[in-house]
C-alpha atoms as a PDB file:
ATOM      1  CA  UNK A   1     -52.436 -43.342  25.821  1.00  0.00           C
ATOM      2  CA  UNK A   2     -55.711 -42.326  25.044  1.00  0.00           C
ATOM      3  CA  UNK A   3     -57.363 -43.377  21.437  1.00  0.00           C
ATOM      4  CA  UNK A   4     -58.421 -41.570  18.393  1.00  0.00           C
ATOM      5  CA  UNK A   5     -61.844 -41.522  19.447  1.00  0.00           C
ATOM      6  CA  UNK A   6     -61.072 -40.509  22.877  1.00  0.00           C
ATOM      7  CA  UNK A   7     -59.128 -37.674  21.842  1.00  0.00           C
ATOM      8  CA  UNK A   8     -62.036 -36.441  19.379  1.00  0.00           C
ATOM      9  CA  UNK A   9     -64.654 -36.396  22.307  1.00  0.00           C
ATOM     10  CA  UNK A  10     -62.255 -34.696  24.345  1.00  0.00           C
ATOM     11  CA  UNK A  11     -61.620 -32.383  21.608  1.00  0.00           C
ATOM     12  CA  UNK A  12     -65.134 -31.918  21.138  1.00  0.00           C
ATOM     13  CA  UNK A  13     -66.281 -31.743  24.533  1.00  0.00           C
ATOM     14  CA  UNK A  14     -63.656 -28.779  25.418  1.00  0.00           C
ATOM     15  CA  UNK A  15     -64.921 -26.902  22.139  1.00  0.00           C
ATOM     16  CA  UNK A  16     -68.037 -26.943  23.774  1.00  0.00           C
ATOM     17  CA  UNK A  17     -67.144 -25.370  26.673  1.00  0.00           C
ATOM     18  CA  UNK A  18     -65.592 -22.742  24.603  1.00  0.00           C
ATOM     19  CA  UNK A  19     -68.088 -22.345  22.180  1.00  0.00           C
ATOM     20  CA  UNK A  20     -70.361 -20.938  25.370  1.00  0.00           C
ATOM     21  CA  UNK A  21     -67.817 -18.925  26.545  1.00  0.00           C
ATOM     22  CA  UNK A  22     -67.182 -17.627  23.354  1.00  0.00           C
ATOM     23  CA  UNK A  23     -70.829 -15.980  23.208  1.00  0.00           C
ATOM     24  CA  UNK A  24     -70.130 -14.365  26.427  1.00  0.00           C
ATOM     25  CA  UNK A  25     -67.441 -12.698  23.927  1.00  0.00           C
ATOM     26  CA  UNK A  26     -64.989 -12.092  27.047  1.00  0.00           C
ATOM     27  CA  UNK A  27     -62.722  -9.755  24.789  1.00  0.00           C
ATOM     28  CA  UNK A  28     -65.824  -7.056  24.795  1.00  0.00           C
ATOM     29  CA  UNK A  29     -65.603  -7.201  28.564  1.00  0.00           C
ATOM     30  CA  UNK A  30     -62.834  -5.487  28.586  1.00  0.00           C
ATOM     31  CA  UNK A  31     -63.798  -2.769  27.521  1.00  0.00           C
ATOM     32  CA  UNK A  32     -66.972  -2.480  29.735  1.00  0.00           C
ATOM     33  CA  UNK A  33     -64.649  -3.069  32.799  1.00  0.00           C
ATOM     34  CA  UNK A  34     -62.304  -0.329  32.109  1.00  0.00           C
ATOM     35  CA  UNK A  35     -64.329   2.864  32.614  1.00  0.00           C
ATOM     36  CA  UNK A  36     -66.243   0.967  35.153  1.00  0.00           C
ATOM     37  CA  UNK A  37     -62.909   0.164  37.389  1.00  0.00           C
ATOM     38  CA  UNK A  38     -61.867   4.009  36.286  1.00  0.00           C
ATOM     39  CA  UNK A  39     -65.135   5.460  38.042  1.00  0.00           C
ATOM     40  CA  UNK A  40     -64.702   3.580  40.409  1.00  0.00           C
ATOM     41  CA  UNK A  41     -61.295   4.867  41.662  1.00  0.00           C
ATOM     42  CA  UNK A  42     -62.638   8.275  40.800  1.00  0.00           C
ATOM     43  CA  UNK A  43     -65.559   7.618  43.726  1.00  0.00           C
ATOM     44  CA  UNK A  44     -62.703   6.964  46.004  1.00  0.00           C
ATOM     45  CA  UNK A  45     -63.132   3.166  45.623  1.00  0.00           C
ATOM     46  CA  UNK A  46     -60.750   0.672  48.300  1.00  0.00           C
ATOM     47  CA  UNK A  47     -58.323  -1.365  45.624  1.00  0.00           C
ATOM     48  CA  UNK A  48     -58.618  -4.156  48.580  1.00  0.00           C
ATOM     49  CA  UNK A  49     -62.462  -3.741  48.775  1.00  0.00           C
ATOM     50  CA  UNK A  50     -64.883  -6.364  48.132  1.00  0.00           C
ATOM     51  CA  UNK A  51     -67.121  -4.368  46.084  1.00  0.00           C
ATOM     52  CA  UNK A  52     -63.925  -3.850  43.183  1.00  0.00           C
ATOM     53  CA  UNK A  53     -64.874  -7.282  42.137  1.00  0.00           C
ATOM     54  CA  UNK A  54     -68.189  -7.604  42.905  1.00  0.00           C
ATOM     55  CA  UNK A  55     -68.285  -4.370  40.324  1.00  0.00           C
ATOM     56  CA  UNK A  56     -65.795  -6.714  37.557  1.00  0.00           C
ATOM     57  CA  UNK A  57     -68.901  -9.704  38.441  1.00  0.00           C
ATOM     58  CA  UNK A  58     -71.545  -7.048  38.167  1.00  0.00           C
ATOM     59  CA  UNK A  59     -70.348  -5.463  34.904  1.00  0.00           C
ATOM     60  CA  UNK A  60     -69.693  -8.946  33.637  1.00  0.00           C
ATOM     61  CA  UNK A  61     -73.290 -10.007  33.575  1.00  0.00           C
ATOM     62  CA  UNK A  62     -74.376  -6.893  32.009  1.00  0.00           C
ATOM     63  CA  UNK A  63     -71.918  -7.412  29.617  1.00  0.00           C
ATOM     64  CA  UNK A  64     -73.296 -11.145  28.739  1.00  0.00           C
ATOM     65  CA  UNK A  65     -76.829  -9.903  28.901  1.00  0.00           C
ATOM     66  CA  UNK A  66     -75.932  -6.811  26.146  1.00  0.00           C
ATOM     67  CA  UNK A  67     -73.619  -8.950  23.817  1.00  0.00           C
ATOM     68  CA  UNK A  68     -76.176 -11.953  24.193  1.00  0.00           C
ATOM     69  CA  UNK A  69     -79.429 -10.076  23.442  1.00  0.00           C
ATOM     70  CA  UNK A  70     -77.495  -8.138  20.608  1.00  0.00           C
ATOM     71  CA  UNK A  71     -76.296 -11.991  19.142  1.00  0.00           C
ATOM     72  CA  UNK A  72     -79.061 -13.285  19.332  1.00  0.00           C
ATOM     73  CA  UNK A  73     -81.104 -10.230  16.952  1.00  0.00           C
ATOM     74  CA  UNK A  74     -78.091  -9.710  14.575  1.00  0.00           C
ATOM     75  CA  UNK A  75     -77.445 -13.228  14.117  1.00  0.00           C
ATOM     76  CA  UNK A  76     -78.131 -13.044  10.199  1.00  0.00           C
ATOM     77  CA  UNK A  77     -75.964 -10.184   9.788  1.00  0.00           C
ATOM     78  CA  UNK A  78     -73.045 -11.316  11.844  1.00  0.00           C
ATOM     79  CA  UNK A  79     -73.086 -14.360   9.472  1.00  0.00           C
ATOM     80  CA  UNK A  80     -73.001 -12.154   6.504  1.00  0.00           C
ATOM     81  CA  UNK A  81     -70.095  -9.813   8.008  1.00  0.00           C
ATOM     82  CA  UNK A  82     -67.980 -12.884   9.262  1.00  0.00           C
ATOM     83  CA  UNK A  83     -68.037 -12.024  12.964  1.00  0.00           C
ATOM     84  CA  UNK A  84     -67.219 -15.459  13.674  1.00  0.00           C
ATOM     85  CA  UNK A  85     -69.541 -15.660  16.618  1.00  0.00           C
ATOM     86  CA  UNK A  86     -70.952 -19.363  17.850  1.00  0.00           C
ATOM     87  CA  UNK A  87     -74.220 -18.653  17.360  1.00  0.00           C
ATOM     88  CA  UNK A  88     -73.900 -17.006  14.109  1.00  0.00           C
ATOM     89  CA  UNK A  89     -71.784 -20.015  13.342  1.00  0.00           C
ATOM     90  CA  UNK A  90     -74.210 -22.721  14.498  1.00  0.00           C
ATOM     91  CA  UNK A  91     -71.734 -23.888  17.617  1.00  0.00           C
ATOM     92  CA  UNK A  92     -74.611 -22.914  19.776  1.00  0.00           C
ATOM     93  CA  UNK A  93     -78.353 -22.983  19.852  1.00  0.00           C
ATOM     94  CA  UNK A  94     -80.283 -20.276  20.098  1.00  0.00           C
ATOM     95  CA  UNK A  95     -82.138 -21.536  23.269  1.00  0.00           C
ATOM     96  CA  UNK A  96     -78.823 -21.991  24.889  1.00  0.00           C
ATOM     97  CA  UNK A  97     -77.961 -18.106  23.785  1.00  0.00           C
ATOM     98  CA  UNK A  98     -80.711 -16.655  25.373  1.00  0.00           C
ATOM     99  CA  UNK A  99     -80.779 -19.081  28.744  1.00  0.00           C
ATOM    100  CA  UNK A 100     -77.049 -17.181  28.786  1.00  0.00           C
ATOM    101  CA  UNK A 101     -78.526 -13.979  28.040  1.00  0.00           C
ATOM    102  CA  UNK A 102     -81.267 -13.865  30.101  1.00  0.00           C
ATOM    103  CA  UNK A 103     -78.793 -15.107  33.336  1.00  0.00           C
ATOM    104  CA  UNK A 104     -76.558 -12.271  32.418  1.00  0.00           C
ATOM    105  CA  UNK A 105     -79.086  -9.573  33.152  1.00  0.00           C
ATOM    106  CA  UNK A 106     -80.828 -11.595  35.760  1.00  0.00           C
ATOM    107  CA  UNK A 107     -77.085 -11.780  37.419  1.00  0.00           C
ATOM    108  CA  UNK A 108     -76.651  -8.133  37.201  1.00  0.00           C
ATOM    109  CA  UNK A 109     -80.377  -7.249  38.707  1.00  0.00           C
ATOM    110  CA  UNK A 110     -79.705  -9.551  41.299  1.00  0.00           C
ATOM    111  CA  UNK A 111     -76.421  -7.714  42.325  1.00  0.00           C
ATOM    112  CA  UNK A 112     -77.761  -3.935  41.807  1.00  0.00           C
ATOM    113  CA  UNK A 113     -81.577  -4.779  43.489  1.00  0.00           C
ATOM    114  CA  UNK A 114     -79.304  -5.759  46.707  1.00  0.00           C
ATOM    115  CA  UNK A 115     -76.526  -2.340  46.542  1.00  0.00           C
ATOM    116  CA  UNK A 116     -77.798   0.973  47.704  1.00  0.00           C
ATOM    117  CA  UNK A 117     -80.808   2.850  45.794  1.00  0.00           C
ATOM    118  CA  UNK A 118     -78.839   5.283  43.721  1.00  0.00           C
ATOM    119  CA  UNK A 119     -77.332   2.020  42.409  1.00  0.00           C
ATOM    120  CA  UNK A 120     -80.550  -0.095  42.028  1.00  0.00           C
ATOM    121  CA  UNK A 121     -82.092   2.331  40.018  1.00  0.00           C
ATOM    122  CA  UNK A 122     -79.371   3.215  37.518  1.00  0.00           C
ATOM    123  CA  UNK A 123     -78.949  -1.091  37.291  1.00  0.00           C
ATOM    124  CA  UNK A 124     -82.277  -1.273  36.340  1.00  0.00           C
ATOM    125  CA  UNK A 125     -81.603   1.508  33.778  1.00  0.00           C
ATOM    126  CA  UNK A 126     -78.818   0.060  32.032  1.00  0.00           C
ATOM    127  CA  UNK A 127     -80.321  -3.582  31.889  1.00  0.00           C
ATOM    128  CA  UNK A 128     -83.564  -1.323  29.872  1.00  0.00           C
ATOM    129  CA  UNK A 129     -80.966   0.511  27.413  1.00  0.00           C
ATOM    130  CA  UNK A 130     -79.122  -2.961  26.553  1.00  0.00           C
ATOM    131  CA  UNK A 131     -82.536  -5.018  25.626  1.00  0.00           C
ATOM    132  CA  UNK A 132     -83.951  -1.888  24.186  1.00  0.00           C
ATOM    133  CA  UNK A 133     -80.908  -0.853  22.028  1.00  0.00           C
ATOM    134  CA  UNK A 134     -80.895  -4.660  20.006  1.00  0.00           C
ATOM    135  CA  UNK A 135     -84.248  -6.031  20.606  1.00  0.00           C
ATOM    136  CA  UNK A 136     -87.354  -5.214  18.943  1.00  0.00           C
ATOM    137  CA  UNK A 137     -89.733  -2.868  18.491  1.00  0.00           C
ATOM    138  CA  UNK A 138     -87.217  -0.288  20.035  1.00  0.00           C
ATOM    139  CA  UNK A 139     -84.193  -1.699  18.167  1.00  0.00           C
ATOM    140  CA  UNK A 140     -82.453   1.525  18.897  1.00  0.00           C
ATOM    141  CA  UNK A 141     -79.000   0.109  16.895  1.00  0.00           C
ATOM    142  CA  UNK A 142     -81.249   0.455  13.859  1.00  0.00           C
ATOM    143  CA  UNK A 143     -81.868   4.398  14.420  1.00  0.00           C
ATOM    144  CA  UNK A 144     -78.703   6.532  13.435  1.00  0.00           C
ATOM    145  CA  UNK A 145     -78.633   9.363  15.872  1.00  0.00           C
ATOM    146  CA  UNK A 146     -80.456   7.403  18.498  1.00  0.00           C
ATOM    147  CA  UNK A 147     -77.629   4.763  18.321  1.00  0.00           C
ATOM    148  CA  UNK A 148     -75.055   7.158  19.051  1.00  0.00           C
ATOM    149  CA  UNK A 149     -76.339   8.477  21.925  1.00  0.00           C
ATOM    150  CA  UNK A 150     -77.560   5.535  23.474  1.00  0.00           C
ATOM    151  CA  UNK A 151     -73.302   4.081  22.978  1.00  0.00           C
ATOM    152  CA  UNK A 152     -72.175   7.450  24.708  1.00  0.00           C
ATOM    153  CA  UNK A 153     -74.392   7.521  27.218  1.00  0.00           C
ATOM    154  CA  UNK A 154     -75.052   4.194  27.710  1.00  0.00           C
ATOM    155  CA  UNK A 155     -71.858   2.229  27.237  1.00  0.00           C
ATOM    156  CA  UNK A 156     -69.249   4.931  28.406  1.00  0.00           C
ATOM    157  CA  UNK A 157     -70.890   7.563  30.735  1.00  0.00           C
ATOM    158  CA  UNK A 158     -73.292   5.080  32.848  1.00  0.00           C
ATOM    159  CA  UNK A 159     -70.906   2.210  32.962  1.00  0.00           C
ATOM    160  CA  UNK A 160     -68.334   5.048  34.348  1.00  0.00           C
ATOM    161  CA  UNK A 161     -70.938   6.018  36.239  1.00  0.00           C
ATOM    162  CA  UNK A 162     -72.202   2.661  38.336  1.00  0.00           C
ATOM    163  CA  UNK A 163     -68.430   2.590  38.559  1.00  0.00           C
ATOM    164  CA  UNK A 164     -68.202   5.677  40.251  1.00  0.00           C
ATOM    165  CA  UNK A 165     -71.555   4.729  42.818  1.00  0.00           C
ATOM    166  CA  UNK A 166     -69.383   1.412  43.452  1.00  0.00           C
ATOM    167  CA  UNK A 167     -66.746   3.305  44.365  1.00  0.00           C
ATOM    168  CA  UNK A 168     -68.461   5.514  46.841  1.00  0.00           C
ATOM    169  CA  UNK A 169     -70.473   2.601  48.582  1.00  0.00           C
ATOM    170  CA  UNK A 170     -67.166   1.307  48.990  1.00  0.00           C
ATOM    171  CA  UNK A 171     -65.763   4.472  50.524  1.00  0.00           C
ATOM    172  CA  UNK A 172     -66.491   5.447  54.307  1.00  0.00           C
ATOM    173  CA  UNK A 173     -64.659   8.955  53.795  1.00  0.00           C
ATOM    174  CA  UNK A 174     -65.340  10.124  50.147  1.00  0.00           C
ATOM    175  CA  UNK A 175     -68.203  12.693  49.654  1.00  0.00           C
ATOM    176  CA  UNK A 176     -70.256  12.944  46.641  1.00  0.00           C
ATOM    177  CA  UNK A 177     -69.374  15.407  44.052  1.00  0.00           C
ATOM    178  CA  UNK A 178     -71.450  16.217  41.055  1.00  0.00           C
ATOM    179  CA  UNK A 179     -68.296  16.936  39.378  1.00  0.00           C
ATOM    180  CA  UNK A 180     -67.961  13.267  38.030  1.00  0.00           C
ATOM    181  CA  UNK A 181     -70.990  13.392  35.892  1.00  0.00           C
ATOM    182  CA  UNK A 182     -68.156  16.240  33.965  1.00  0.00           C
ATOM    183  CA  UNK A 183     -65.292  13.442  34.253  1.00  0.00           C
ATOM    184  CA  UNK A 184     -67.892  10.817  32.390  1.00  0.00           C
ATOM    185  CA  UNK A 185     -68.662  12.849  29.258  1.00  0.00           C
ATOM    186  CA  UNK A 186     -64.931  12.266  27.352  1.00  0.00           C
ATOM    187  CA  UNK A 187     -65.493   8.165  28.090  1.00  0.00           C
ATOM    188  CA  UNK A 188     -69.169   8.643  26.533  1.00  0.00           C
ATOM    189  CA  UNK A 189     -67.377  10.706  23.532  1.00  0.00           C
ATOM    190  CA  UNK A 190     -64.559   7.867  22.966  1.00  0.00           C
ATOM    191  CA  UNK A 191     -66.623   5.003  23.100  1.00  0.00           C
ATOM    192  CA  UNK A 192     -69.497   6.184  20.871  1.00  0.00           C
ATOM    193  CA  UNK A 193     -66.086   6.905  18.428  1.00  0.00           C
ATOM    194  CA  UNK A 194     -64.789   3.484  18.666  1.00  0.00           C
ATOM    195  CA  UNK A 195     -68.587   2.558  17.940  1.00  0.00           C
ATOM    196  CA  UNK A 196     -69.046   4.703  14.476  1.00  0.00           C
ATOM    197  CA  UNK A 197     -65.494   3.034  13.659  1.00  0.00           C
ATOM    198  CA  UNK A 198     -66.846  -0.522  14.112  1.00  0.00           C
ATOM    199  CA  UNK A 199     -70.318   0.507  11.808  1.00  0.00           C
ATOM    200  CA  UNK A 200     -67.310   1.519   9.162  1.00  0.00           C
ATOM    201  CA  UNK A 201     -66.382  -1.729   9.032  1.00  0.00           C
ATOM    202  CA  UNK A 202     -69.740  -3.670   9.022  1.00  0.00           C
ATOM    203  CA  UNK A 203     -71.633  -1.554   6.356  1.00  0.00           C
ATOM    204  CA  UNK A 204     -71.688  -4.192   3.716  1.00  0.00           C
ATOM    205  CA  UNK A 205     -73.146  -6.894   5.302  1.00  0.00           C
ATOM    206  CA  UNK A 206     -75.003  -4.365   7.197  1.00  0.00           C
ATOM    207  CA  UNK A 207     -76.528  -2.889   4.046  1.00  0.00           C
ATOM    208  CA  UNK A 208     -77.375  -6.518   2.772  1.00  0.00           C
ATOM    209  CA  UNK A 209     -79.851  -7.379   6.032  1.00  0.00           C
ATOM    210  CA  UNK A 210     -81.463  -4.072   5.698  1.00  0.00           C
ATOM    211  CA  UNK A 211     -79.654  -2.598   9.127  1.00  0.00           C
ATOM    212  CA  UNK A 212     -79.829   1.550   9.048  1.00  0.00           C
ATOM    213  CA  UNK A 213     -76.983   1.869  10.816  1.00  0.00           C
ATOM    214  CA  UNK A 214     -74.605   5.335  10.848  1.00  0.00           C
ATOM    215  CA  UNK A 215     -72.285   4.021   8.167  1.00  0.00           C
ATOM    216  CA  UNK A 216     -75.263   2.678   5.709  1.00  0.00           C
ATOM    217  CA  UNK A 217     -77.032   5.853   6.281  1.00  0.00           C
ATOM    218  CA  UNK A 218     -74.577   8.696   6.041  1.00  0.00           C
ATOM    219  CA  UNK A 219     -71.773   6.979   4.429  1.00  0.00           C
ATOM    220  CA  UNK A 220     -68.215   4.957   6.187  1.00  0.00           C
ATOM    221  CA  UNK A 221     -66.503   8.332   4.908  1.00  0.00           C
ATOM    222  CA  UNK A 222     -68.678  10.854   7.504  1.00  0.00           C
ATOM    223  CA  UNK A 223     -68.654   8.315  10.368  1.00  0.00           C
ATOM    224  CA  UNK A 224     -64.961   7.894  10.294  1.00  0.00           C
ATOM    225  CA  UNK A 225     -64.582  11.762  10.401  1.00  0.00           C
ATOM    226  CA  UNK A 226     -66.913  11.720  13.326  1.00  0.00           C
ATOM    227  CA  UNK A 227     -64.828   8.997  14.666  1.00  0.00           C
ATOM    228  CA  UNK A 228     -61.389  10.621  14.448  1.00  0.00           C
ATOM    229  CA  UNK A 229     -63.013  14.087  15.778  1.00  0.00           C
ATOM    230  CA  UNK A 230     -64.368  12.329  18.820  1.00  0.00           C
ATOM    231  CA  UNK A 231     -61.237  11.032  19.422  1.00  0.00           C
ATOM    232  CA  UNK A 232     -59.545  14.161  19.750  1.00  0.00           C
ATOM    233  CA  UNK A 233     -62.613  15.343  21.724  1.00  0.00           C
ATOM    234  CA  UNK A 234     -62.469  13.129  24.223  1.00  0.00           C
ATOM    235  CA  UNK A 235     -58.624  13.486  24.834  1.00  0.00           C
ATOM    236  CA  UNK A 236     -58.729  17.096  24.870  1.00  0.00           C
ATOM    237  CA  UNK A 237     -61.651  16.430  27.834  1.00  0.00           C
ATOM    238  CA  UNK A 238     -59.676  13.888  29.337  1.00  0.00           C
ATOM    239  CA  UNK A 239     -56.975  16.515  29.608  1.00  0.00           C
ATOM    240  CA  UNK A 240     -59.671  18.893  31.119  1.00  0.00           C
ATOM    241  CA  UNK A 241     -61.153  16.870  33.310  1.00  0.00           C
ATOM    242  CA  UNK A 242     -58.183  15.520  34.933  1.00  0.00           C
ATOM    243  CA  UNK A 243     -58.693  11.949  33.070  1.00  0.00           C
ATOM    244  CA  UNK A 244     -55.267  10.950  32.082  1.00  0.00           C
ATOM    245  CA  UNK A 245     -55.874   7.368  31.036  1.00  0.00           C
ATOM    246  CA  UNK A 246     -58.900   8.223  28.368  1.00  0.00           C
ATOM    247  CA  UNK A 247     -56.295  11.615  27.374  1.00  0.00           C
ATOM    248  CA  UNK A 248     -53.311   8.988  27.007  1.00  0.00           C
ATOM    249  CA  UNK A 249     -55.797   6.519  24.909  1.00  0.00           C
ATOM    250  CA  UNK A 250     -56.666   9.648  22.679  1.00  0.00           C
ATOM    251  CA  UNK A 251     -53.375   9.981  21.925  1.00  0.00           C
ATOM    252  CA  UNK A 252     -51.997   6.913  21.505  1.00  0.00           C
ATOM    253  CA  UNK A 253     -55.401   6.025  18.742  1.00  0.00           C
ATOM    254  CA  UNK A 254     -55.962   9.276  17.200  1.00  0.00           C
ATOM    255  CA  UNK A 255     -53.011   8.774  14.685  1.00  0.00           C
ATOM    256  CA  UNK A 256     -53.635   5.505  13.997  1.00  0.00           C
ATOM    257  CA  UNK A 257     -57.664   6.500  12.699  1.00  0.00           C
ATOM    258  CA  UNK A 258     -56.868   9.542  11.101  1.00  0.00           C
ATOM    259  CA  UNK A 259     -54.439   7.513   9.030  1.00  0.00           C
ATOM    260  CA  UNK A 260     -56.993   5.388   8.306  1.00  0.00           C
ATOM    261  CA  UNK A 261     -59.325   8.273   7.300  1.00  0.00           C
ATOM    262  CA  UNK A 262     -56.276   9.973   5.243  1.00  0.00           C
ATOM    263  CA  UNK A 263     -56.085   7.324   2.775  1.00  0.00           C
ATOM    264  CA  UNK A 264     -57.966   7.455  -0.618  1.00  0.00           C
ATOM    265  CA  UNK A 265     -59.954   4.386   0.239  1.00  0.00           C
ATOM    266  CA  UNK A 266     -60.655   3.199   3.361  1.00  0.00           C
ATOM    267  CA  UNK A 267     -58.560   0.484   4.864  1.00  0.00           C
ATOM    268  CA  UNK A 268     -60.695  -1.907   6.876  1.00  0.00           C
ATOM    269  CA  UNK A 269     -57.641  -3.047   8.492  1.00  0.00           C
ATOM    270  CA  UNK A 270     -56.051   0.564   9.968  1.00  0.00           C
ATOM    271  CA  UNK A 271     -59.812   1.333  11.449  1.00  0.00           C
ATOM    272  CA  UNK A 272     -59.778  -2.813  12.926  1.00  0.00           C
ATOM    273  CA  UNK A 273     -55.796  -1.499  14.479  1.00  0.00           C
ATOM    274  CA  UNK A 274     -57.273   1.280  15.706  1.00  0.00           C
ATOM    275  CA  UNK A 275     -60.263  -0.204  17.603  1.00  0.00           C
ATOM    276  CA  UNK A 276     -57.973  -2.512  19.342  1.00  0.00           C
ATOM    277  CA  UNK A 277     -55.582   0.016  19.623  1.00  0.00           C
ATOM    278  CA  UNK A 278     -58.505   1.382  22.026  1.00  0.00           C
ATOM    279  CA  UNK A 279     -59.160  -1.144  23.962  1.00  0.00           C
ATOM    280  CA  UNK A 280     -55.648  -2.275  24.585  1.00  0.00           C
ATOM    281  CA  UNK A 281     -54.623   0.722  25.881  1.00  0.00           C
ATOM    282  CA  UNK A 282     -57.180   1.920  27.955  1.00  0.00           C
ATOM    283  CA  UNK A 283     -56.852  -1.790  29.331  1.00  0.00           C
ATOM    284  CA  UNK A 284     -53.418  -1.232  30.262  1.00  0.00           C
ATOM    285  CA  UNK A 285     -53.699   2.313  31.529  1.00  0.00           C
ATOM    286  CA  UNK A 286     -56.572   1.403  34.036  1.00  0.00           C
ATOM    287  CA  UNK A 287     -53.632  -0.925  35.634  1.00  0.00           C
ATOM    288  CA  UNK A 288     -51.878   1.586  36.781  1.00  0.00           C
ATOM    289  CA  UNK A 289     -55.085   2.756  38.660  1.00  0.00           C
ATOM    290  CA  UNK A 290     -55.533  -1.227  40.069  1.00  0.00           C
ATOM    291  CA  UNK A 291     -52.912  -3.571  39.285  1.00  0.00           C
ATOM    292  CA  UNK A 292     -55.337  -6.305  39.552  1.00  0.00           C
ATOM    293  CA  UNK A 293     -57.224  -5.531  36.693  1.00  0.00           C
ATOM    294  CA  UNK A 294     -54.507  -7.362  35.317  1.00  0.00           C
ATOM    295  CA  UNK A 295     -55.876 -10.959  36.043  1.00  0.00           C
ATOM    296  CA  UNK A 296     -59.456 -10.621  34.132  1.00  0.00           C
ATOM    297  CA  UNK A 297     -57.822  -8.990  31.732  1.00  0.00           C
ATOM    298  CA  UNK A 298     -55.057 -11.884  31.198  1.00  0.00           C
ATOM    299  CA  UNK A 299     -57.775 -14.195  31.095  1.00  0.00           C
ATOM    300  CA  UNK A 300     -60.113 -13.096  28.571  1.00  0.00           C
ATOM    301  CA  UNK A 301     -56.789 -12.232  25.991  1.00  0.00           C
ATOM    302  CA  UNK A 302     -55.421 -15.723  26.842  1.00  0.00           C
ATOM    303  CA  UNK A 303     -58.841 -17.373  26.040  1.00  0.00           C
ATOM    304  CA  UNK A 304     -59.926 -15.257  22.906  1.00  0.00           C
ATOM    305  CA  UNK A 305     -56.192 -16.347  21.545  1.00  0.00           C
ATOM    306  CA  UNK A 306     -56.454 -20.221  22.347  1.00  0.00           C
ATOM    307  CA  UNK A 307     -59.843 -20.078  21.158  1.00  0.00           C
ATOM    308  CA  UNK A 308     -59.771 -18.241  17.998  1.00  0.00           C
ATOM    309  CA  UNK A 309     -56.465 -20.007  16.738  1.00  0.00           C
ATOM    310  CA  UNK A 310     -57.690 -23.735  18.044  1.00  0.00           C
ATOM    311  CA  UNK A 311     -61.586 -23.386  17.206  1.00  0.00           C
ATOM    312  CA  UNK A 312     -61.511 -21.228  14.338  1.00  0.00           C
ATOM    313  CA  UNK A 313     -58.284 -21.515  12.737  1.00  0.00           C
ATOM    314  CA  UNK A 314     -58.013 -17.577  13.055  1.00  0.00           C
ATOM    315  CA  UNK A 315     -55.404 -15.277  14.368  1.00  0.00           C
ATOM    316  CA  UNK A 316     -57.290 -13.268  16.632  1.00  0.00           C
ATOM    317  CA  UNK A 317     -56.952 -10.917  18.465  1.00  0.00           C
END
């Protein structure tokens, strides 16, 4: 049997491990692989083909490099909002955060520089709007309107998009169609609506750090109405666009915000259902399009729950 003291630098020595995977914040993934893996089966993308998860890898290191630059800049105000990230929590140094940061985007440069051209250069755009959007002096998360449309352009349309270029590099029969920049725009509309819903919650701490985010500017009362109406927006373009799973998440989430917005005061807690209302289902939508979505997926609930409940002492998610 081992001993006390074993145990405790076993103990430690796996929180560790966690503690840097935690930063990589694996649940957030999820919902960067989603409309990827969705444009990707829109380009006509092989479910057997190599590039389906060399797009999960590729989207994956964006993701680290985006949630790792934005960590590292917000780390005062995550602290103040209880985000219970490591770095905001002192789990992990700062150099460590931004050797993970910096690999992410490296990773993802080193997989787009290598793919055709049309993918290259829209890689190279996407690693520019995540630095650009949290670091300084653009700090684009700290302008209002310019936040907005750099979450529905950025995080749903041109992640749908690269997964839509995937797909046709993949494909030795599919031909081009401009028509998918038109599928893209309700995924643009519902993400930058699950955004405004997440600066709802924030706005105190937010407001304490000096952040001009939507919510601090214009009020948690006019962003949630944005919210719920991009909701509906981008089912009824779902619908249009033949897009069932983002029409299906629409209507599975719009309820559950515009109950929140109903209500007298705002319940933190119905907009915090609601966002992982989101993610959930869109998640388990975009299975039905490739089954084995399901294994990433499994993986980053499975580790956010073990984590949060062993590290933290939190019930999450």
């Amino acid at each position: 049997m081992p001993s006390e003291s074993g145990k405790k630098l076993l103990s430690k020595f796996l929180f560790g491990i966690g503690d840097h995977i935690a930063f990589i914040r694996p649940l957030l993934l999820i919902p960067i692989w989603t409309p990827a893996l969705l444009g990707f089966w829109a380009g006509g993308g092989s479910f057997s083909a190599s590039e389906l998860w060399l797009l999960i890898l590729y989207t994956t290191f964006l993701g680290i490099g985006i949630y790792g630059i934005n960590q590292i800049f917000d780390r005062e105000s995550d602290e103040i909002n209880n985000k219970n990230l490591p770095l905001a929590l002192g789990y992990i140094s700062k150099f460590v955060a931004w050797f993970i940061t910096v690999a992410g985007f490296v990773g993802v440069l080193f997989i787009g520089l290598f793919m055709p051209i049309y993918i290259a250069l829209v890689t190279v755009l996407a690693v520019l709007v995540g630095i650009s959007y949290s670091a300084p002096p653009f700090r684009f998360k700290d302008r209002p309107i310019v936040s907005l449309l750099l979450n529905c352009v950025g995080h749903g349309i041109l992640i749908y998009i690269i997964g839509y270029l995937f797909g046709i590099a993949s494909s030795e029969v599919y031909v081009f169609k401009w028509f998918f920049l038109l599928r893209s725009t309700p995924y643009g509309i519902a993400f930058v609506s699950v955004y405004l819903a997440t600066t709802v919650l924030d706005v105190s701490g937010d407001r304490k750090v000096g952040k001009r985010t939507f919510s601090v500017v214009y009020g948690q009362r006019k962003a949630l109405t944005i919210a719920v109406l991009g909701v509906f927006l981008s089912g009824m373009l779902g619908l249009i666009f033949h897009e069932p799973a983002i029409f299906l998440t629409a209507v599975i989430t719009f309820p559950i915000y515009a109950g929140a917005l109903a209500d007298k005061e705002i319940d933190p807690a119905k907009v915090v259902r609601g966002n992982k209302a989101a993610v959930l289902a869109l998640a388990v939508l975009t299975l039905f399009y490739i089954p084995t979505f399901f294994i990433p997926v499994f993986i980053a609930i499975v580790f956010a729950c073990v984590y949060n409940r062993k590290r933290l002492g939190v019930a999450y998610p």
